[in-house]
C-alpha atoms as a PDB file:
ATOM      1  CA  UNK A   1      -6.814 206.611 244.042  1.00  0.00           C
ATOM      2  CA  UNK A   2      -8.797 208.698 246.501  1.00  0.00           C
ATOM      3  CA  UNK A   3      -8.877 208.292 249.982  1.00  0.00           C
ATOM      4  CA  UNK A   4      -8.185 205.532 251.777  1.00  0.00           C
ATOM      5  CA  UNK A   5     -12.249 203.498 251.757  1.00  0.00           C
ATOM      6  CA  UNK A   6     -10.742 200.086 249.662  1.00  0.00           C
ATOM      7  CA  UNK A   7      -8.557 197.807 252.016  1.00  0.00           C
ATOM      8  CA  UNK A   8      -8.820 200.552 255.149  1.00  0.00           C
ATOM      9  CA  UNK A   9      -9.630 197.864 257.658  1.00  0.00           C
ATOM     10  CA  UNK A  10      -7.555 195.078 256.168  1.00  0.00           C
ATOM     11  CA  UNK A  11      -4.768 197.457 256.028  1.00  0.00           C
ATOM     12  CA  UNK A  12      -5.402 198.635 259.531  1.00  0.00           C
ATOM     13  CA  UNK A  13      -5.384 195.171 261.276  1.00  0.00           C
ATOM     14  CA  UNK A  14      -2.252 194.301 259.585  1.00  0.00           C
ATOM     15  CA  UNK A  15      -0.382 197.549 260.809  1.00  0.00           C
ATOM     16  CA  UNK A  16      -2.047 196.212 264.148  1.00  0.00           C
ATOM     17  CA  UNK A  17      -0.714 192.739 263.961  1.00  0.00           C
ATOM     18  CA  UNK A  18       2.599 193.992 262.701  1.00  0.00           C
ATOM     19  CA  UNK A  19       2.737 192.871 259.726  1.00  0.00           C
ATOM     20  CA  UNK A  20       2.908 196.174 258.056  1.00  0.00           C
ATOM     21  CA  UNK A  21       5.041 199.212 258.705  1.00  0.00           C
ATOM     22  CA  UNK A  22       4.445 202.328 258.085  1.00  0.00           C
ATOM     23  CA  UNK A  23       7.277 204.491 256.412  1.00  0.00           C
ATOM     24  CA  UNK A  24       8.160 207.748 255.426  1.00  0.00           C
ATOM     25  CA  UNK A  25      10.352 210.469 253.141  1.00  0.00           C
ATOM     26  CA  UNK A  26      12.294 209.005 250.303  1.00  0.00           C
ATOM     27  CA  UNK A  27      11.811 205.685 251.459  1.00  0.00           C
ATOM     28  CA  UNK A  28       7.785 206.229 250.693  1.00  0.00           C
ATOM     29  CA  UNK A  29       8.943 205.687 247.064  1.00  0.00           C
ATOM     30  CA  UNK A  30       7.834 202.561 244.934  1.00  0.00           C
ATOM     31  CA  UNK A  31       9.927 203.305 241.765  1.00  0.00           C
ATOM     32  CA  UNK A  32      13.158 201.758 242.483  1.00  0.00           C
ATOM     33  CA  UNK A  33      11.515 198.555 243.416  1.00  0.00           C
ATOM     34  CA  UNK A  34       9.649 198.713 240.270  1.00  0.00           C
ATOM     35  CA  UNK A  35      13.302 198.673 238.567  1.00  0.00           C
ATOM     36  CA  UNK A  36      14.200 196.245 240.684  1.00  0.00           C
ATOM     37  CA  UNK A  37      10.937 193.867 239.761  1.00  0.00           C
ATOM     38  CA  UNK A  38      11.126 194.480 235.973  1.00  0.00           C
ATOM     39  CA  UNK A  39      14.947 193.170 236.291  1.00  0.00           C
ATOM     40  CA  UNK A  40      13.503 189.807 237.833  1.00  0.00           C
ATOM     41  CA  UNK A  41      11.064 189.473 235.034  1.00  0.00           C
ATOM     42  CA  UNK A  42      13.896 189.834 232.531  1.00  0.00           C
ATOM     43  CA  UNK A  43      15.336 186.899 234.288  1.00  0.00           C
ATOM     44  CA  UNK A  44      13.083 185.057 234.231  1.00  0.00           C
ATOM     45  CA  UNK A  45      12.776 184.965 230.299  1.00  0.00           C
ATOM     46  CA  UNK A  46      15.937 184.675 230.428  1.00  0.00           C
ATOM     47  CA  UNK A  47      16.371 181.486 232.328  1.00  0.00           C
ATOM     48  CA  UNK A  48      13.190 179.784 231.176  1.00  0.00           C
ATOM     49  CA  UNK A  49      14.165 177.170 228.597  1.00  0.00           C
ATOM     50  CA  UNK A  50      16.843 175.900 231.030  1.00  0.00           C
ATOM     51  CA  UNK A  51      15.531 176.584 234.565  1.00  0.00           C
ATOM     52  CA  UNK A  52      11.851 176.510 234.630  1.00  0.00           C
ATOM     53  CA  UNK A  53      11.444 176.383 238.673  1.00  0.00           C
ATOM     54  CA  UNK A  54      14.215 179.373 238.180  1.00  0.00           C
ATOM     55  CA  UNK A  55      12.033 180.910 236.018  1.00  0.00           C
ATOM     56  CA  UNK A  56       8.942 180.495 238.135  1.00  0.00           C
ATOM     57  CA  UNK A  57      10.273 181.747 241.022  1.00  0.00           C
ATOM     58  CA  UNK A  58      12.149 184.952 239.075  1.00  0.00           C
ATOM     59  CA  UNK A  59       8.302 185.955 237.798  1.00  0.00           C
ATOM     60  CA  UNK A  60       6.653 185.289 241.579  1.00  0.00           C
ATOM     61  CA  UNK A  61       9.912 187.534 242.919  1.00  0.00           C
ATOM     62  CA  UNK A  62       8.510 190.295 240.465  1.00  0.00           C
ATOM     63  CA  UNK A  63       5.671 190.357 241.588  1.00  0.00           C
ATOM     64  CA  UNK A  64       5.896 190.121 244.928  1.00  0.00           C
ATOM     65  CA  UNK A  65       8.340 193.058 244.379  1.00  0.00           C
ATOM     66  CA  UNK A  66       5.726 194.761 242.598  1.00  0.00           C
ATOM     67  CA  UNK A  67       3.200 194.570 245.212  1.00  0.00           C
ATOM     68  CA  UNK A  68       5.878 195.767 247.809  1.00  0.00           C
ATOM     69  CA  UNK A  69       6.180 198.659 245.230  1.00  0.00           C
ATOM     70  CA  UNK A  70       2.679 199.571 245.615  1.00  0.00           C
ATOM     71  CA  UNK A  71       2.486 199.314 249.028  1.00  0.00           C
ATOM     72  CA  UNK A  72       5.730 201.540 249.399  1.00  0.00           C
ATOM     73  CA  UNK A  73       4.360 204.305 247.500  1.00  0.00           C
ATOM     74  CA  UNK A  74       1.531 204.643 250.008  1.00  0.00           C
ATOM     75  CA  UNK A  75       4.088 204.433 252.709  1.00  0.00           C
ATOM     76  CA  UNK A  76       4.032 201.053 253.830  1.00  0.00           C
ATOM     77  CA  UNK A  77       5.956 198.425 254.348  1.00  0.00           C
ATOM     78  CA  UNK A  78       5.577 194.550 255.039  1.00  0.00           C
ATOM     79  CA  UNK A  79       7.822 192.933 257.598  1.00  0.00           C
ATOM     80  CA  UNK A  80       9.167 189.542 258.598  1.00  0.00           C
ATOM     81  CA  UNK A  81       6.421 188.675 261.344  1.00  0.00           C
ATOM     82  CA  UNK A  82       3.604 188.409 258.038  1.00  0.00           C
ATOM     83  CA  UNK A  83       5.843 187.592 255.456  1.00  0.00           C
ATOM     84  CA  UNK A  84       5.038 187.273 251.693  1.00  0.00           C
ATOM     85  CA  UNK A  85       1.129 186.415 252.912  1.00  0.00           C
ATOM     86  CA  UNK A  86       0.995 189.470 254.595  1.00  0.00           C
ATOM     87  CA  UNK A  87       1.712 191.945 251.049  1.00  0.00           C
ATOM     88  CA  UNK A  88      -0.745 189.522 249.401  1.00  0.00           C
ATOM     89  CA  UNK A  89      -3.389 190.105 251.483  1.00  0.00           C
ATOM     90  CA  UNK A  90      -2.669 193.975 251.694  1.00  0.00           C
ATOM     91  CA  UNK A  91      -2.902 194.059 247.434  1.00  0.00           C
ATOM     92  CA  UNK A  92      -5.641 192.237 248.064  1.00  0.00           C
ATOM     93  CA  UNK A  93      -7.653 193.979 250.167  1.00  0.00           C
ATOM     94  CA  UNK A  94      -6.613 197.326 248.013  1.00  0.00           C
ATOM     95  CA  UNK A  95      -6.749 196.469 244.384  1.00  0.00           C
ATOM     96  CA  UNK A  96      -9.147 193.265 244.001  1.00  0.00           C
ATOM     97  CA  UNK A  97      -8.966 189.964 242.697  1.00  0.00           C
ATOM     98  CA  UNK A  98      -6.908 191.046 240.084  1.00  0.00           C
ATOM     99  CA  UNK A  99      -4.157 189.758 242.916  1.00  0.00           C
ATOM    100  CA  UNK A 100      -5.573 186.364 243.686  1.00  0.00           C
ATOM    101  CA  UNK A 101      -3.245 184.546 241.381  1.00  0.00           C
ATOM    102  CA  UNK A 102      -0.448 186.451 243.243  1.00  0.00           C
ATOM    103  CA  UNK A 103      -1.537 183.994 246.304  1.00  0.00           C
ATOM    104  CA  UNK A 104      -2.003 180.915 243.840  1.00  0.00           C
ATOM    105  CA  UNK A 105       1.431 182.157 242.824  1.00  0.00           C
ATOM    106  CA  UNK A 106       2.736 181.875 246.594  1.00  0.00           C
ATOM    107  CA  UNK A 107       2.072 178.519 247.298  1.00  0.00           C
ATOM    108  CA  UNK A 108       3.032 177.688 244.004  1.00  0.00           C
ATOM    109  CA  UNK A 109       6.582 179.050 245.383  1.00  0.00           C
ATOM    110  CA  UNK A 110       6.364 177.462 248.870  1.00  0.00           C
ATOM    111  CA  UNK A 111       6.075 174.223 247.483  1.00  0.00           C
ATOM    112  CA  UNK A 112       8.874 174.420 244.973  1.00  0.00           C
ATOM    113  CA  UNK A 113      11.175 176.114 247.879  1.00  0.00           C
ATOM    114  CA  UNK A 114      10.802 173.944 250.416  1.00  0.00           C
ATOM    115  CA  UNK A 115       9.969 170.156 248.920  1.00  0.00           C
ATOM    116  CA  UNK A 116       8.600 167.171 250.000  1.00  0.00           C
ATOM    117  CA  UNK A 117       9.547 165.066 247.538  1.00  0.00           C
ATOM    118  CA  UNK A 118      11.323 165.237 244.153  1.00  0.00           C
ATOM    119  CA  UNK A 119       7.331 165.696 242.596  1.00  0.00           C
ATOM    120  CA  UNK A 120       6.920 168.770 244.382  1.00  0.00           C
ATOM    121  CA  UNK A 121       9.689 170.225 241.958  1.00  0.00           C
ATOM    122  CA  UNK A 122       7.897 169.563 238.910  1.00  0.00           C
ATOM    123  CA  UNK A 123       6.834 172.372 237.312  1.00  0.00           C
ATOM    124  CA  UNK A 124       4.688 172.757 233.488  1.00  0.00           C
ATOM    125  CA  UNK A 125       6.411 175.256 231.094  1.00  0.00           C
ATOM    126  CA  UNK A 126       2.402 176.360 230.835  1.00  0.00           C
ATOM    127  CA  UNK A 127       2.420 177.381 234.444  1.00  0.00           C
ATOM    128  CA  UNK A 128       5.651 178.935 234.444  1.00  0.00           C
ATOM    129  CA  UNK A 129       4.391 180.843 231.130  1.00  0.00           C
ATOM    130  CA  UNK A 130       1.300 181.957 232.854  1.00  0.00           C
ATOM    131  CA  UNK A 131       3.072 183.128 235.901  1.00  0.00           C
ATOM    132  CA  UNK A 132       5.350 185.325 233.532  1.00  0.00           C
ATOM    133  CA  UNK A 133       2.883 186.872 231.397  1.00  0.00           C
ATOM    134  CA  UNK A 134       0.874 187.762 235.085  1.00  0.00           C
ATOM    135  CA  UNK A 135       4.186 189.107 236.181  1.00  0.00           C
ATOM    136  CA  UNK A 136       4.552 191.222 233.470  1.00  0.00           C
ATOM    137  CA  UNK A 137       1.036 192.451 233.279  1.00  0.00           C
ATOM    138  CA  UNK A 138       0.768 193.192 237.115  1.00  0.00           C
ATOM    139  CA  UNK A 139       4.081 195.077 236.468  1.00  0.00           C
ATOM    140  CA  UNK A 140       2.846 196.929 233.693  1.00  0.00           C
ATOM    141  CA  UNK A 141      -0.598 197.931 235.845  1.00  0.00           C
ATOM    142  CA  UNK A 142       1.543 198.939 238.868  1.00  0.00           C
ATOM    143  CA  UNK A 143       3.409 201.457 236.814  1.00  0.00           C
ATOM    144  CA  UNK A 144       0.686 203.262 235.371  1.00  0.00           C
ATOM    145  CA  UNK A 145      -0.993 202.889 238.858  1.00  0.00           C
ATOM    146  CA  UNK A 146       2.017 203.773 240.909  1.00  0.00           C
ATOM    147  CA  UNK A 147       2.254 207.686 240.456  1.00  0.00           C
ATOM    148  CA  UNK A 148      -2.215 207.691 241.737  1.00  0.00           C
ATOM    149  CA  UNK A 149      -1.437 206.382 245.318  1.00  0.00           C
ATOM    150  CA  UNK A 150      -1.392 208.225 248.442  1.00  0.00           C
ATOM    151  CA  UNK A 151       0.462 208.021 251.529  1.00  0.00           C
ATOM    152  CA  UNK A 152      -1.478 205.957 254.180  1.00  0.00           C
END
């Protein structure tokens, strides 16, 4: 990646709002959560033919981590104030629609964490296949992508 043009201002106004934090050193280093993400992926196939929401949520926890990896590496962080929305719309604004089905992905989530009603935890094994096979593609991009980035 060169230079900072793709995502500046997004990035900018969400350091603004506090949503993002800027970091430094060692702790400006995406690998470990990489690790960390490729651990809930294996979980996720793990738990799949007897937990699907498990499942689901195990492949959205990768790659939220993922995203958090990316953002890392440049030297950023998100906090509590934006929440999950807040790295989605930071990948976003960075690396393209390639991260809109992280937001689908979200809600998705939301919904299955906090139900309304017993319907709301119904989940297809299609959608919880599709949301692994992102995972693990948007894991697989980040860690060819991860060593390019520069520090914000």
């Amino acid at each position: 990646m060169t230079g900072w043009a793709t995502g500046r201002r997004e990035i900018a106004d969400l350091l603004d709002r506090g949503h993002l934090d800027k970091i430094t050193g060692e702790a400006a280093n995406g690998d470990y959560l990489l690790a960390q993400a490729r651990q809930r992926l294996d979980s996720a196939h793990t738990v799949l033919s007897i937990d699907p929401v498990g499942a689901f949520e195990l492949a959205y926890d990768c790659v939220r981590t993922t995203a958090a990896a990316l953002l890392t590496q440049q030297g950023l962080r998100g906090k509590s104030a934006g929440g999950h929305a807040a790295i989605c719309l930071a990948v976003r604004a960075q690396f393209g629609e390639r991260f809109d089905f992280f937001n689908v992905m979200r809600r998705v989530r939301n919904k299955l964490e906090y139900p309304r009603d017993p319907d709301d935890l119904l989940i297809s094994e299609a959608e919880v296949q599709q949301a692994i096979a992102y995972a693990e593609e948007t894991l697989d991009a980040a860690g060819q992508l991860l060593p390019l980035l520069e520090i914000w």
